[in-house]
PDB file of N, CA and C in Angstrom:
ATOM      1  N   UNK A   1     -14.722  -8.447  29.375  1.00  0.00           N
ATOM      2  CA  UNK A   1     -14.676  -9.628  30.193  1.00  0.00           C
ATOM      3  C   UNK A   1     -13.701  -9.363  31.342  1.00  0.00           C
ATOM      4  N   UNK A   2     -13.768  -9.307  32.570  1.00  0.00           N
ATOM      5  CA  UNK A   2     -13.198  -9.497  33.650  1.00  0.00           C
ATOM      6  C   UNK A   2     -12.411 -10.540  33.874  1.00  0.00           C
ATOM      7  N   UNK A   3     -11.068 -10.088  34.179  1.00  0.00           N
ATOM      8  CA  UNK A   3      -9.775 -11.141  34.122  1.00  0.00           C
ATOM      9  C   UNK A   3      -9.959 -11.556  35.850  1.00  0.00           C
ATOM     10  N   UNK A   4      -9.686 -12.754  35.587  1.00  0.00           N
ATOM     11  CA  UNK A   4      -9.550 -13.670  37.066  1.00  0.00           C
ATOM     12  C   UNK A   4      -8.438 -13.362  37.611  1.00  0.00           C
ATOM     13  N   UNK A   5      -8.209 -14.001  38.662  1.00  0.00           N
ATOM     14  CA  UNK A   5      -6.840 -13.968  39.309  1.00  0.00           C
ATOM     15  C   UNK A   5      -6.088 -15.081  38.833  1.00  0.00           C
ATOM     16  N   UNK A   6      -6.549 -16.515  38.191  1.00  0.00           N
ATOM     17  CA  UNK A   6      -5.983 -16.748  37.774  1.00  0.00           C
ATOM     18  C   UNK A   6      -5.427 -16.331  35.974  1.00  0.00           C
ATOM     19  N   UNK A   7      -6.391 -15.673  35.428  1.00  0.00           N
ATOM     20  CA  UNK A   7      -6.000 -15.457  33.853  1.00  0.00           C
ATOM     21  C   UNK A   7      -4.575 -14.549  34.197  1.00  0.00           C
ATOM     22  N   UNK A   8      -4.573 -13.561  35.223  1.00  0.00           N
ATOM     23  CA  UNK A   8      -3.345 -13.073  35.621  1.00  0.00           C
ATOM     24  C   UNK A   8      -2.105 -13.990  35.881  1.00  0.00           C
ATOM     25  N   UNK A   9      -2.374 -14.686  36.283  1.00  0.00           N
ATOM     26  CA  UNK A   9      -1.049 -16.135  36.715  1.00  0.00           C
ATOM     27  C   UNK A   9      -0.481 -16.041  35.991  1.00  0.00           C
ATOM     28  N   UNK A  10      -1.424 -16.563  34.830  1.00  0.00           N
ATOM     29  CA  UNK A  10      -1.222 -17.800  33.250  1.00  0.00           C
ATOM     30  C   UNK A  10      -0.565 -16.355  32.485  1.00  0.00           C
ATOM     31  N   UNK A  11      -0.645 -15.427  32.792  1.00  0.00           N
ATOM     32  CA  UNK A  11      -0.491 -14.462  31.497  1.00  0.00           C
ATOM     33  C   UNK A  11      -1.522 -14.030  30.102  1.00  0.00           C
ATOM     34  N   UNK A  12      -2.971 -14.620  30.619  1.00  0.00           N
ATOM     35  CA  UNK A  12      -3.866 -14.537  29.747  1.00  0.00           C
ATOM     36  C   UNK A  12      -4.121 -13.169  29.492  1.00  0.00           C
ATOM     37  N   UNK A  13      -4.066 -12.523  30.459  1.00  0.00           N
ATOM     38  CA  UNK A  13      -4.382 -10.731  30.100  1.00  0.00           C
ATOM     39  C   UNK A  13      -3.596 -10.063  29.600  1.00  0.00           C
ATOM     40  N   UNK A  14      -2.005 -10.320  29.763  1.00  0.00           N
ATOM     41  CA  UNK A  14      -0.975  -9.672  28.934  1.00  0.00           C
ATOM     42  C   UNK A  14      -1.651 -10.511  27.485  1.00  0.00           C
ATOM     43  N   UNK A  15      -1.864 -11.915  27.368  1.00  0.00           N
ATOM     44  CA  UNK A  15      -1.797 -12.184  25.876  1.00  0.00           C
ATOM     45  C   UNK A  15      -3.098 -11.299  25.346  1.00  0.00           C
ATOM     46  N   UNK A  16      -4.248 -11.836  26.086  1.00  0.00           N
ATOM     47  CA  UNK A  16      -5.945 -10.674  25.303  1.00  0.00           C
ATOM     48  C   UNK A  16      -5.383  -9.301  24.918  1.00  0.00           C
ATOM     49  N   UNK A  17      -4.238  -8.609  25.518  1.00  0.00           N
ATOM     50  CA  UNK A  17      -4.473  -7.503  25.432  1.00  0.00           C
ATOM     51  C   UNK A  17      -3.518  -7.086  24.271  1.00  0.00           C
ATOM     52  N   UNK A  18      -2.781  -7.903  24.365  1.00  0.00           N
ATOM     53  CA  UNK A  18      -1.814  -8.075  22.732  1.00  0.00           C
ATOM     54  C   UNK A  18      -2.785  -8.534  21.679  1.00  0.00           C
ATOM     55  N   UNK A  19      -3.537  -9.650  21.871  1.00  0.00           N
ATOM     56  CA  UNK A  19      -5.024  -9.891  20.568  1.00  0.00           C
ATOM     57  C   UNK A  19      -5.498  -8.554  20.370  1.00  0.00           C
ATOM     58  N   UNK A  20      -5.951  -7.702  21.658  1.00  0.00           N
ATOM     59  CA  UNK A  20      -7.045  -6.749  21.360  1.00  0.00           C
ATOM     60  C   UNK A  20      -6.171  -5.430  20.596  1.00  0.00           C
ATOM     61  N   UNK A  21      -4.600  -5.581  20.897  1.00  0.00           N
ATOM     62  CA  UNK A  21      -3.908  -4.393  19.914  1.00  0.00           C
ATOM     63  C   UNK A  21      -4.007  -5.237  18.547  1.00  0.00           C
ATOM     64  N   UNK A  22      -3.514  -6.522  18.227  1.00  0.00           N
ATOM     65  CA  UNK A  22      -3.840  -7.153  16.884  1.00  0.00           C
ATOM     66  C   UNK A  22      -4.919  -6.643  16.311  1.00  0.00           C
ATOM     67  N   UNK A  23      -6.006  -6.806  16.751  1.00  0.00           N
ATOM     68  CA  UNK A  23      -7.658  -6.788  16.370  1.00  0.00           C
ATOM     69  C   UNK A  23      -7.808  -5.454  15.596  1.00  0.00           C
ATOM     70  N   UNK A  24      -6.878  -4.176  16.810  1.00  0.00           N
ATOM     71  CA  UNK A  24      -7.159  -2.989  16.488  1.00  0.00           C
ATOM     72  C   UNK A  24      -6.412  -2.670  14.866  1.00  0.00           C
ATOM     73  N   UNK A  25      -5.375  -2.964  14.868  1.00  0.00           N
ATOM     74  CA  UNK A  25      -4.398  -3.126  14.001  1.00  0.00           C
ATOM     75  C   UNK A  25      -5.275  -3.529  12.132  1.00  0.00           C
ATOM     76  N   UNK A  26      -5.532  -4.637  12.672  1.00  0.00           N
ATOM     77  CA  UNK A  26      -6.564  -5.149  12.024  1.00  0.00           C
ATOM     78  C   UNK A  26      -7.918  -4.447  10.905  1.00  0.00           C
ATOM     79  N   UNK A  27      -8.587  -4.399  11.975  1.00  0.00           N
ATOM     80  CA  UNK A  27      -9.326  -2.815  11.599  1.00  0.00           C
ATOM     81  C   UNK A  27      -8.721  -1.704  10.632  1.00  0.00           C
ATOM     82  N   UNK A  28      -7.755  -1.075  11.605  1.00  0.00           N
ATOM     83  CA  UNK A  28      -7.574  -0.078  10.574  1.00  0.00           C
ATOM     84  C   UNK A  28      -6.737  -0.389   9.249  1.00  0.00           C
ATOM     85  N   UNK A  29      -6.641  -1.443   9.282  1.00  0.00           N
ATOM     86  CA  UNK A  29      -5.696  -1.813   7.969  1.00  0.00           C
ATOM     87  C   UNK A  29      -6.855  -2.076   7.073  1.00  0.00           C
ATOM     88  N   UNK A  30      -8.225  -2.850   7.248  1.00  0.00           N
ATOM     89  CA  UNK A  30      -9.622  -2.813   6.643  1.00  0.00           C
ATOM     90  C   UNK A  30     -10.317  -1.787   6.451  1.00  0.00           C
ATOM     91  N   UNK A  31     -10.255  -0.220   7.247  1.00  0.00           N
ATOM     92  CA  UNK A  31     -10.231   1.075   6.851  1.00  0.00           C
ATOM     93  C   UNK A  31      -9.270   1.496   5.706  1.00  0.00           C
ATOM     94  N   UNK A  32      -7.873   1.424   6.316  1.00  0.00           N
ATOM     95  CA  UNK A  32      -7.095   1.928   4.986  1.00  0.00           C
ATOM     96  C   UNK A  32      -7.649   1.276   3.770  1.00  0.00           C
ATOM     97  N   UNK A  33      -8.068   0.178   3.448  1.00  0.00           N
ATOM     98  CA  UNK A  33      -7.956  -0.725   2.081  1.00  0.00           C
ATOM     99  C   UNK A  33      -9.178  -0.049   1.610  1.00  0.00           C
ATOM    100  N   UNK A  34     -10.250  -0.075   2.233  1.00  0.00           N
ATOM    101  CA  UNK A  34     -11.758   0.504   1.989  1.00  0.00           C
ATOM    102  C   UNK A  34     -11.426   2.028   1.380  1.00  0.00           C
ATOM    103  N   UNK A  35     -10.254   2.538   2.159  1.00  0.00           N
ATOM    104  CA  UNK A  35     -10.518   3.998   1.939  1.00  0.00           C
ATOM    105  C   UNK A  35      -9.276   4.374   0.448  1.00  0.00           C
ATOM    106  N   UNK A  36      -8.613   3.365   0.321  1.00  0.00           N
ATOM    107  CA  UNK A  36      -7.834   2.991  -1.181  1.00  0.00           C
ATOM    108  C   UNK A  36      -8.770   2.882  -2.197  1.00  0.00           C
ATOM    109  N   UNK A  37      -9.653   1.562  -2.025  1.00  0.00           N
ATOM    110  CA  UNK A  37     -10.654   1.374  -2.957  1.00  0.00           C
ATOM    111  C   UNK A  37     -11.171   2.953  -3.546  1.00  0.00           C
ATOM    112  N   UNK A  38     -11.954   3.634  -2.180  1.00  0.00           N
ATOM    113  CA  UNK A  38     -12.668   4.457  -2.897  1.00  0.00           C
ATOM    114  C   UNK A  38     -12.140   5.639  -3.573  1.00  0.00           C
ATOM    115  N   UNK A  39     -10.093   5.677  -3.319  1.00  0.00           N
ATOM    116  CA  UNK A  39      -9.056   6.295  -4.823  1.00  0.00           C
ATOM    117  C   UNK A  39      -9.432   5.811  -5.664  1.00  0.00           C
ATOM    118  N   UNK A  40      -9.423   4.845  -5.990  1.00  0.00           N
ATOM    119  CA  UNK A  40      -9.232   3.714  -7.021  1.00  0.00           C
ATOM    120  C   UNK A  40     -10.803   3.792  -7.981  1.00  0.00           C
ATOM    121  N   UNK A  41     -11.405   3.870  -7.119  1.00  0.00           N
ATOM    122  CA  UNK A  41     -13.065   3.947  -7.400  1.00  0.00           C
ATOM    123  C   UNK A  41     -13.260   5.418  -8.428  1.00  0.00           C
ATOM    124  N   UNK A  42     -12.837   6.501  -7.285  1.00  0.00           N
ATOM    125  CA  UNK A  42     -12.794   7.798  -7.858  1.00  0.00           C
ATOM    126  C   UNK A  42     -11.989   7.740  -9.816  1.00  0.00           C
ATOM    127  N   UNK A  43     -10.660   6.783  -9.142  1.00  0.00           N
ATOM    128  CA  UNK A  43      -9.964   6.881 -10.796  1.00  0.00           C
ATOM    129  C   UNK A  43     -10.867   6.456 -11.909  1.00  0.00           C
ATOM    130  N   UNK A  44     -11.462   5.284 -11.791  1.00  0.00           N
ATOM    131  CA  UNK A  44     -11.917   4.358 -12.549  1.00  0.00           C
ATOM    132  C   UNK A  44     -13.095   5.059 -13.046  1.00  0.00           C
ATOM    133  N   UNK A  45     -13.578   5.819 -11.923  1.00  0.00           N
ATOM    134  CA  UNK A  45     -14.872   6.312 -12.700  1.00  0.00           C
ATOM    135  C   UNK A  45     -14.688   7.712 -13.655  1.00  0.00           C
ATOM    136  N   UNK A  46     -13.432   8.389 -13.414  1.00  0.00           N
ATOM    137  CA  UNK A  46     -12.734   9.419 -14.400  1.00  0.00           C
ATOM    138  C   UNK A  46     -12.388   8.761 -15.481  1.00  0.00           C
ATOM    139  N   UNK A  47     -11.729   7.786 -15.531  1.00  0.00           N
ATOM    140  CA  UNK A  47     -11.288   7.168 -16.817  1.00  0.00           C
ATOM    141  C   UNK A  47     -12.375   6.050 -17.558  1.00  0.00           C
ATOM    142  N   UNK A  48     -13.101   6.006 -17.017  1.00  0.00           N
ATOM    143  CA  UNK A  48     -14.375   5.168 -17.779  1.00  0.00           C
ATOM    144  C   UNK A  48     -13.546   3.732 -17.756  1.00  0.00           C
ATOM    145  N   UNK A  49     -13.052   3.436 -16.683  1.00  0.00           N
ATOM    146  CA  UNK A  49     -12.622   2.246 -16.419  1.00  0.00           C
ATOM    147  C   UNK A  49     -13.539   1.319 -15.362  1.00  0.00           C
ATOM    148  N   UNK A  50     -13.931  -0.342 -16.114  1.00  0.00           N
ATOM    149  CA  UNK A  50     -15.151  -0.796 -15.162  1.00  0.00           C
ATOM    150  C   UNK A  50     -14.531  -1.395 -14.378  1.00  0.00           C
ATOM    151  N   UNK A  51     -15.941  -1.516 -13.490  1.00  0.00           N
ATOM    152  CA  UNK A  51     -15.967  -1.315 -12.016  1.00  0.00           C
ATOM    153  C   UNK A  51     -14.873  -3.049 -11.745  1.00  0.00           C
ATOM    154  N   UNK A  52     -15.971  -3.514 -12.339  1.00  0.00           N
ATOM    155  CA  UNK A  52     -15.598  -5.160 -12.040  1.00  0.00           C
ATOM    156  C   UNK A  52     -14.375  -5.500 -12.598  1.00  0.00           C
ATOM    157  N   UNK A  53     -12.748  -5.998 -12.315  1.00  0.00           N
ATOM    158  CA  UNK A  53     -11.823  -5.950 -12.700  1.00  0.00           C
ATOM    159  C   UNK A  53     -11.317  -8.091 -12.638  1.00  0.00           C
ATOM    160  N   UNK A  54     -12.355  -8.661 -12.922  1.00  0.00           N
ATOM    161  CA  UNK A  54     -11.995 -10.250 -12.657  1.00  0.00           C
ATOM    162  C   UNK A  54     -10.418 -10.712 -12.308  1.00  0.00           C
ATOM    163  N   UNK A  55      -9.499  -9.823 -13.943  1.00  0.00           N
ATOM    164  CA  UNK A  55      -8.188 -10.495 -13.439  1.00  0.00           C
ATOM    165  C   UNK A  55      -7.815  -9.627 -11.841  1.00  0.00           C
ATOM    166  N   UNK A  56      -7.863  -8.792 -11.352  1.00  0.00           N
ATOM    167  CA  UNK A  56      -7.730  -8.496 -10.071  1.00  0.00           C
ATOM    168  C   UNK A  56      -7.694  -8.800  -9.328  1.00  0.00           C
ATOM    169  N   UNK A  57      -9.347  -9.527  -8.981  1.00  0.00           N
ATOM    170  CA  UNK A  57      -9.482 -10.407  -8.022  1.00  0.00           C
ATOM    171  C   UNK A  57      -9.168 -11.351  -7.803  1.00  0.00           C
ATOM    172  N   UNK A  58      -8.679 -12.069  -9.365  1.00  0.00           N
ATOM    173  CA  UNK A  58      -7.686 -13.848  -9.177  1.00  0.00           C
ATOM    174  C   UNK A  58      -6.210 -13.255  -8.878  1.00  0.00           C
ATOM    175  N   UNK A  59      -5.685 -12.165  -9.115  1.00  0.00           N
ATOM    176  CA  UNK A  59      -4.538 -11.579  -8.574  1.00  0.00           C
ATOM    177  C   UNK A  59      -4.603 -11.683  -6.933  1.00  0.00           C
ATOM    178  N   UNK A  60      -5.576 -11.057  -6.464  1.00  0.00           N
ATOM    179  CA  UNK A  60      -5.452 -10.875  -5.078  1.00  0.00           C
ATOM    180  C   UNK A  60      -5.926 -12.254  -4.763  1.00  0.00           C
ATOM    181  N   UNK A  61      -6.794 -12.606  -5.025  1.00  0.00           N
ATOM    182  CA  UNK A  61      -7.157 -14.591  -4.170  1.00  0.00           C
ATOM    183  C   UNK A  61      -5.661 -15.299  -4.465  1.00  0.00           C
ATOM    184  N   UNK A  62      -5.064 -15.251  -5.384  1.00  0.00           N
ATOM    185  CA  UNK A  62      -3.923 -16.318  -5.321  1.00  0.00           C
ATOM    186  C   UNK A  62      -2.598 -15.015  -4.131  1.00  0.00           C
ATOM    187  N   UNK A  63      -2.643 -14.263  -4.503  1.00  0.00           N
ATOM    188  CA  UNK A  63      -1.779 -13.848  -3.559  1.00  0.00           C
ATOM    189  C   UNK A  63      -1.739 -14.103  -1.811  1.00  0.00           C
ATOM    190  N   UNK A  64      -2.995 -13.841  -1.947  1.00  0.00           N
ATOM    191  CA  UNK A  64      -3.282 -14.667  -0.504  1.00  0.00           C
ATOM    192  C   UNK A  64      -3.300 -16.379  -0.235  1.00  0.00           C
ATOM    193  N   UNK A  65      -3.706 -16.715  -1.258  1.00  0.00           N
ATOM    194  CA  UNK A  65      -3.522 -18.233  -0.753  1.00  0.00           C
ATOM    195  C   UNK A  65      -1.733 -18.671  -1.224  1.00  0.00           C
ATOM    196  N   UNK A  66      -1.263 -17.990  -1.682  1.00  0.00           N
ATOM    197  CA  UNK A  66       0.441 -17.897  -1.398  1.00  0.00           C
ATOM    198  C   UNK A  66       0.946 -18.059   0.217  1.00  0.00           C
ATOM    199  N   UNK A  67       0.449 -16.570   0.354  1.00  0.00           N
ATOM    200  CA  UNK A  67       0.389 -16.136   1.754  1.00  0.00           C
ATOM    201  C   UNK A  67       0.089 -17.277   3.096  1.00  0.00           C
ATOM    202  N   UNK A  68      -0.952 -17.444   2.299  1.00  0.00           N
ATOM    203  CA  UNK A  68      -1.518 -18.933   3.511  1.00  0.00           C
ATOM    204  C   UNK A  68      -0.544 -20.272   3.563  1.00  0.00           C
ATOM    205  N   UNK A  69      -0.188 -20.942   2.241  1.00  0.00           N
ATOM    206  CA  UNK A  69       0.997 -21.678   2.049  1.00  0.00           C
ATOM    207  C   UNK A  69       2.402 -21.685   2.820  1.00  0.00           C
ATOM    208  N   UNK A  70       2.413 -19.985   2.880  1.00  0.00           N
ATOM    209  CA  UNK A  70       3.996 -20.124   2.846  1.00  0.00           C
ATOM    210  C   UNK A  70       4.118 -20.019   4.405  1.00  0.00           C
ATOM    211  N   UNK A  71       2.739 -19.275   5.094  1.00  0.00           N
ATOM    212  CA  UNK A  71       2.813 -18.594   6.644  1.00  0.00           C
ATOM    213  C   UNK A  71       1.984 -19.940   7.337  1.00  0.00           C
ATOM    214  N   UNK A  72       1.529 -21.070   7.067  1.00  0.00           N
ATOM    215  CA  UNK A  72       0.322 -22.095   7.623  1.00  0.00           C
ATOM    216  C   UNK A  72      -0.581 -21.446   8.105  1.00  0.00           C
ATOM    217  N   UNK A  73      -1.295 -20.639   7.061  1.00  0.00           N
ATOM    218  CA  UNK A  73      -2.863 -19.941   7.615  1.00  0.00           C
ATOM    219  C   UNK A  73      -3.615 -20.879   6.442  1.00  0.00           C
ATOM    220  N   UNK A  74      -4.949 -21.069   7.272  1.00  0.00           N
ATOM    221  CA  UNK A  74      -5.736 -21.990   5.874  1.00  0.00           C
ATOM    222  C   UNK A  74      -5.525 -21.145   4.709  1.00  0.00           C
ATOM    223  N   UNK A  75      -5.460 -21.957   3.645  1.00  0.00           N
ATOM    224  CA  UNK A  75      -5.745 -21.138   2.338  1.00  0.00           C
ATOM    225  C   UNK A  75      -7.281 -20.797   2.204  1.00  0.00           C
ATOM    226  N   UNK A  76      -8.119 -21.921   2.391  1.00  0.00           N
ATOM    227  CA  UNK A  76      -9.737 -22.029   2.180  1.00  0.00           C
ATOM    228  C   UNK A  76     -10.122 -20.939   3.334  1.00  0.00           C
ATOM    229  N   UNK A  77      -9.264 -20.771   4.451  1.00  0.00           N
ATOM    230  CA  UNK A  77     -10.209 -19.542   5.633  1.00  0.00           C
ATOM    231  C   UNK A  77      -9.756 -17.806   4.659  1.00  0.00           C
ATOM    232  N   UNK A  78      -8.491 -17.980   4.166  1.00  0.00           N
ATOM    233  CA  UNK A  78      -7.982 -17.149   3.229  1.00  0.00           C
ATOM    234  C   UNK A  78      -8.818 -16.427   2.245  1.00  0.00           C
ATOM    235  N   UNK A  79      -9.283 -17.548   1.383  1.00  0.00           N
ATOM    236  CA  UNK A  79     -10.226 -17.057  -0.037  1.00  0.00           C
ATOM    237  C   UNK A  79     -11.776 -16.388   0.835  1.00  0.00           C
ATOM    238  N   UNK A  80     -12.084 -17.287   1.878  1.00  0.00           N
ATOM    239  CA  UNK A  80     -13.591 -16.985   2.253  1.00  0.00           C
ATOM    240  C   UNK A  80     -13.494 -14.840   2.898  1.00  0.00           C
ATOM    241  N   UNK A  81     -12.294 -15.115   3.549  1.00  0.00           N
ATOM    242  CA  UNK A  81     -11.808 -13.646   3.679  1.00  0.00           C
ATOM    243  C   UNK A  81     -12.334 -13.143   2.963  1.00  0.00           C
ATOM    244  N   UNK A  82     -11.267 -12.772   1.704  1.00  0.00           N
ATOM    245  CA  UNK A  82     -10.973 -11.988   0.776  1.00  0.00           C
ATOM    246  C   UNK A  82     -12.233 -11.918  -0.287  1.00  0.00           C
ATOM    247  N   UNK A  83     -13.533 -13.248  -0.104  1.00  0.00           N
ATOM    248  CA  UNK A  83     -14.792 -12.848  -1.070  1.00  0.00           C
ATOM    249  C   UNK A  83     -15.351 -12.156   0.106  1.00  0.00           C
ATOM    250  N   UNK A  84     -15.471 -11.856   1.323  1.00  0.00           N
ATOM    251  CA  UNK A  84     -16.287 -10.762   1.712  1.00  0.00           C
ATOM    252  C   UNK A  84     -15.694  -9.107   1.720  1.00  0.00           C
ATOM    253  N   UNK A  85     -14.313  -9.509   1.821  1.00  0.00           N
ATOM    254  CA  UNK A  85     -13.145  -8.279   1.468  1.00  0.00           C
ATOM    255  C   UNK A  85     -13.798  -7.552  -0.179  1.00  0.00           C
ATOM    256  N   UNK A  86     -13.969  -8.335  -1.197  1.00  0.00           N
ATOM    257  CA  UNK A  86     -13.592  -8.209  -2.124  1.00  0.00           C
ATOM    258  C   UNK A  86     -15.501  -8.009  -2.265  1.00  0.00           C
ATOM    259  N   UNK A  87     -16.121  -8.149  -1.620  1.00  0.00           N
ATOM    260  CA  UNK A  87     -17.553  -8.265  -1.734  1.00  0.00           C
ATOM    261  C   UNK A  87     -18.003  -6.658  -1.372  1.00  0.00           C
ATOM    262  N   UNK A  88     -16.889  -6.628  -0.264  1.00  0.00           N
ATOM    263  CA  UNK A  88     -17.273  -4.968   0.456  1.00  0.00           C
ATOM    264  C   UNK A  88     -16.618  -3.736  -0.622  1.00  0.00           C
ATOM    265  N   UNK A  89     -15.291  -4.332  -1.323  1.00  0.00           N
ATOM    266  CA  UNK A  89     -14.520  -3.137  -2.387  1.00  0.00           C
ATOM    267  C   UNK A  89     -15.791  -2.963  -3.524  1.00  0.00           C
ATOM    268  N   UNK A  90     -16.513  -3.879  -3.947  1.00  0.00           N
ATOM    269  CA  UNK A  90     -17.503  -3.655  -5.238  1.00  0.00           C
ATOM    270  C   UNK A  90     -18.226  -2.904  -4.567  1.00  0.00           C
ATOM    271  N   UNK A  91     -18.981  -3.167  -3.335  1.00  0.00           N
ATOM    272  CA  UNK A  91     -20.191  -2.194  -3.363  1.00  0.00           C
ATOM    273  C   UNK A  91     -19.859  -0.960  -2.821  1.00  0.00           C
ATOM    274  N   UNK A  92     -18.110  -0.504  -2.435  1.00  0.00           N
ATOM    275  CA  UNK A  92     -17.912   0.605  -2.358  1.00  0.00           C
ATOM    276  C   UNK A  92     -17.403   1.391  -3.490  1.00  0.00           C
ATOM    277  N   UNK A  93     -16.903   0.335  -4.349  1.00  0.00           N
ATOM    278  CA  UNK A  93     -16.461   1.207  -5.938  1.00  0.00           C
ATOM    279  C   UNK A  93     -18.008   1.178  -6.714  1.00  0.00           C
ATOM    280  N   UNK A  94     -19.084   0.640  -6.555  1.00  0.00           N
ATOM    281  CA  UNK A  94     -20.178   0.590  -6.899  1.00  0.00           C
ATOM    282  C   UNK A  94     -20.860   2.139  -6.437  1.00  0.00           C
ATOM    283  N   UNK A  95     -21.023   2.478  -5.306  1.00  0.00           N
ATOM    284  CA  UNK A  95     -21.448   3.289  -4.879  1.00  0.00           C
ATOM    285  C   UNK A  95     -20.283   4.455  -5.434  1.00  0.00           C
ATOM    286  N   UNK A  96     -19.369   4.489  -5.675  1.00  0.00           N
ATOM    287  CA  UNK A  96     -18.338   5.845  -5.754  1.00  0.00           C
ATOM    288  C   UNK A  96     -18.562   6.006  -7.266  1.00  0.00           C
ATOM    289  N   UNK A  97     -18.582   5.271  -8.074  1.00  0.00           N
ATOM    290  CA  UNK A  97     -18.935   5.133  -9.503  1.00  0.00           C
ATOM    291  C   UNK A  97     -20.368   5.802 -10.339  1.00  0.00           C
ATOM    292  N   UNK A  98     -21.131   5.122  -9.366  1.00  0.00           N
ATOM    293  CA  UNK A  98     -22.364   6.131  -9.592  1.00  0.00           C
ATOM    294  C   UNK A  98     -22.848   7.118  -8.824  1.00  0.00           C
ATOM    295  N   UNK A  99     -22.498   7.730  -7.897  1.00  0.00           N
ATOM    296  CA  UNK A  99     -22.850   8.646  -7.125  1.00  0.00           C
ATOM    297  C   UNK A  99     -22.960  10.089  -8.062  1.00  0.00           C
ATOM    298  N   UNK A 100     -22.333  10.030  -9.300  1.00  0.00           N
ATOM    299  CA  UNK A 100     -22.515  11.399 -10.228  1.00  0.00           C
ATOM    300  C   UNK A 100     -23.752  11.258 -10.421  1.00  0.00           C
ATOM    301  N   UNK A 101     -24.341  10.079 -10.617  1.00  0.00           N
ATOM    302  CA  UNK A 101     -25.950   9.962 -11.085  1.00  0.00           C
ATOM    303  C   UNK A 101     -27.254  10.278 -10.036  1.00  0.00           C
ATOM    304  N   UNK A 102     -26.220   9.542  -9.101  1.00  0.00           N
ATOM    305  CA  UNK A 102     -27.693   9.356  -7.713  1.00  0.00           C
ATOM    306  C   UNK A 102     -27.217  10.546  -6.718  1.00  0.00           C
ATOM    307  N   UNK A 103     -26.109  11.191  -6.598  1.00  0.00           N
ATOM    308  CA  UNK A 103     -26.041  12.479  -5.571  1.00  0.00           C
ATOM    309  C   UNK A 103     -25.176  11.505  -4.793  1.00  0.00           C
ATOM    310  N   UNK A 104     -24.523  12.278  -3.389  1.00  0.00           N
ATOM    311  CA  UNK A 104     -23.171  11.984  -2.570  1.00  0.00           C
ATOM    312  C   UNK A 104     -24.321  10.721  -1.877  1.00  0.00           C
ATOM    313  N   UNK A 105     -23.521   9.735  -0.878  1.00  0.00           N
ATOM    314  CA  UNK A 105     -24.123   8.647  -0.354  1.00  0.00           C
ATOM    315  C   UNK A 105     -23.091   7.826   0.675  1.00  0.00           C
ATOM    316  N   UNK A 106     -23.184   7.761   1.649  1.00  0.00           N
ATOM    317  CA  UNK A 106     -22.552   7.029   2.484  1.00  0.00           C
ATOM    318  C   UNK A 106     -21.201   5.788   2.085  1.00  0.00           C
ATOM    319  N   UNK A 107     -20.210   6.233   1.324  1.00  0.00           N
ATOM    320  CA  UNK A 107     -19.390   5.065   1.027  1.00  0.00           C
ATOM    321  C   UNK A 107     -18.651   4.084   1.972  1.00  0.00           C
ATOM    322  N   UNK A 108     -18.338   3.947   2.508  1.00  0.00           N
ATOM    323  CA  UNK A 108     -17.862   3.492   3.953  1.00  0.00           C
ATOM    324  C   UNK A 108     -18.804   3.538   4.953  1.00  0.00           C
ATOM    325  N   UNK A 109     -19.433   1.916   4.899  1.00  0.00           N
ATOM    326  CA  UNK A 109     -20.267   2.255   5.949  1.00  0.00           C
ATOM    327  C   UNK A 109     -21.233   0.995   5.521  1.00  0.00           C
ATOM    328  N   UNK A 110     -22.511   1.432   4.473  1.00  0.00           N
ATOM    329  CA  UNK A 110     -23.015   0.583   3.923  1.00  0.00           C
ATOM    330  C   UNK A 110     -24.334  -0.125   5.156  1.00  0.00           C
ATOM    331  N   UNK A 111     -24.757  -1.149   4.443  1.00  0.00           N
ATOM    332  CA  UNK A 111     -25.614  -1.447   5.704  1.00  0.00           C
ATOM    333  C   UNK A 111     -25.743  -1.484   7.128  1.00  0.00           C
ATOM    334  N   UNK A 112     -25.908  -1.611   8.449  1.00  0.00           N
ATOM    335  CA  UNK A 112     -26.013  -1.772   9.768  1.00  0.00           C
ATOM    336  C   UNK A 112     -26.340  -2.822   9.900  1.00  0.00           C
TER     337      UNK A 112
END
């Protein structure tokens, strides 16, 4: 998007461009976690430990809606996060788990 002469005034382009380092930031912190999982994935499937870990995930949903409490981020925008967060870790510990069966396969990445 092309900054005006006035978004320059206001300071809108110094702020977008601080969002767009956030954003980036962002990202790779959703890389690192993805690319944890698929440690974690690798362990679980050495130790015949399953995939699906329930108390985990009420570990991590209340930790975040802590998070949301204590910082005023919704809690409810919080949880909806963390079930697509937590939607993307299964079908990458899903895929890392069985890949001894079905051959190597795109883990990171997943649909288009």
């Amino acid at each position: 998007m092309a900054a005006t002469e006035g978004d320059d005034k206001n300071g809108l382009t110094r702020m977008r461009d601080e969002l767009d380092g956030i954003d980036l930031r962002l990202l790779d912190a959703v890389r690192d976690r993805i690319e944890c999982c698929v440690r974690i994935a690798h362990h679980k499937r050495e130790h015949a430990v399953p995939m699906m870990q329930p108390h985990r995930i009420d570990a991590v949903q209340h930790r975040a809606a802590n998070y949301g409490a204590k910082n005023g981020v919704s809690q409810a925008f919080l949880s909806r996060l963390y079930d697509l967060i937590i939607e993307e870790t299964c079908r990458v510990e899903t895929l890392v788990i069985d890949e001894r069966h079905h051959g190597e396969e795109s883990i990171v990445g997943g649909p288009q």
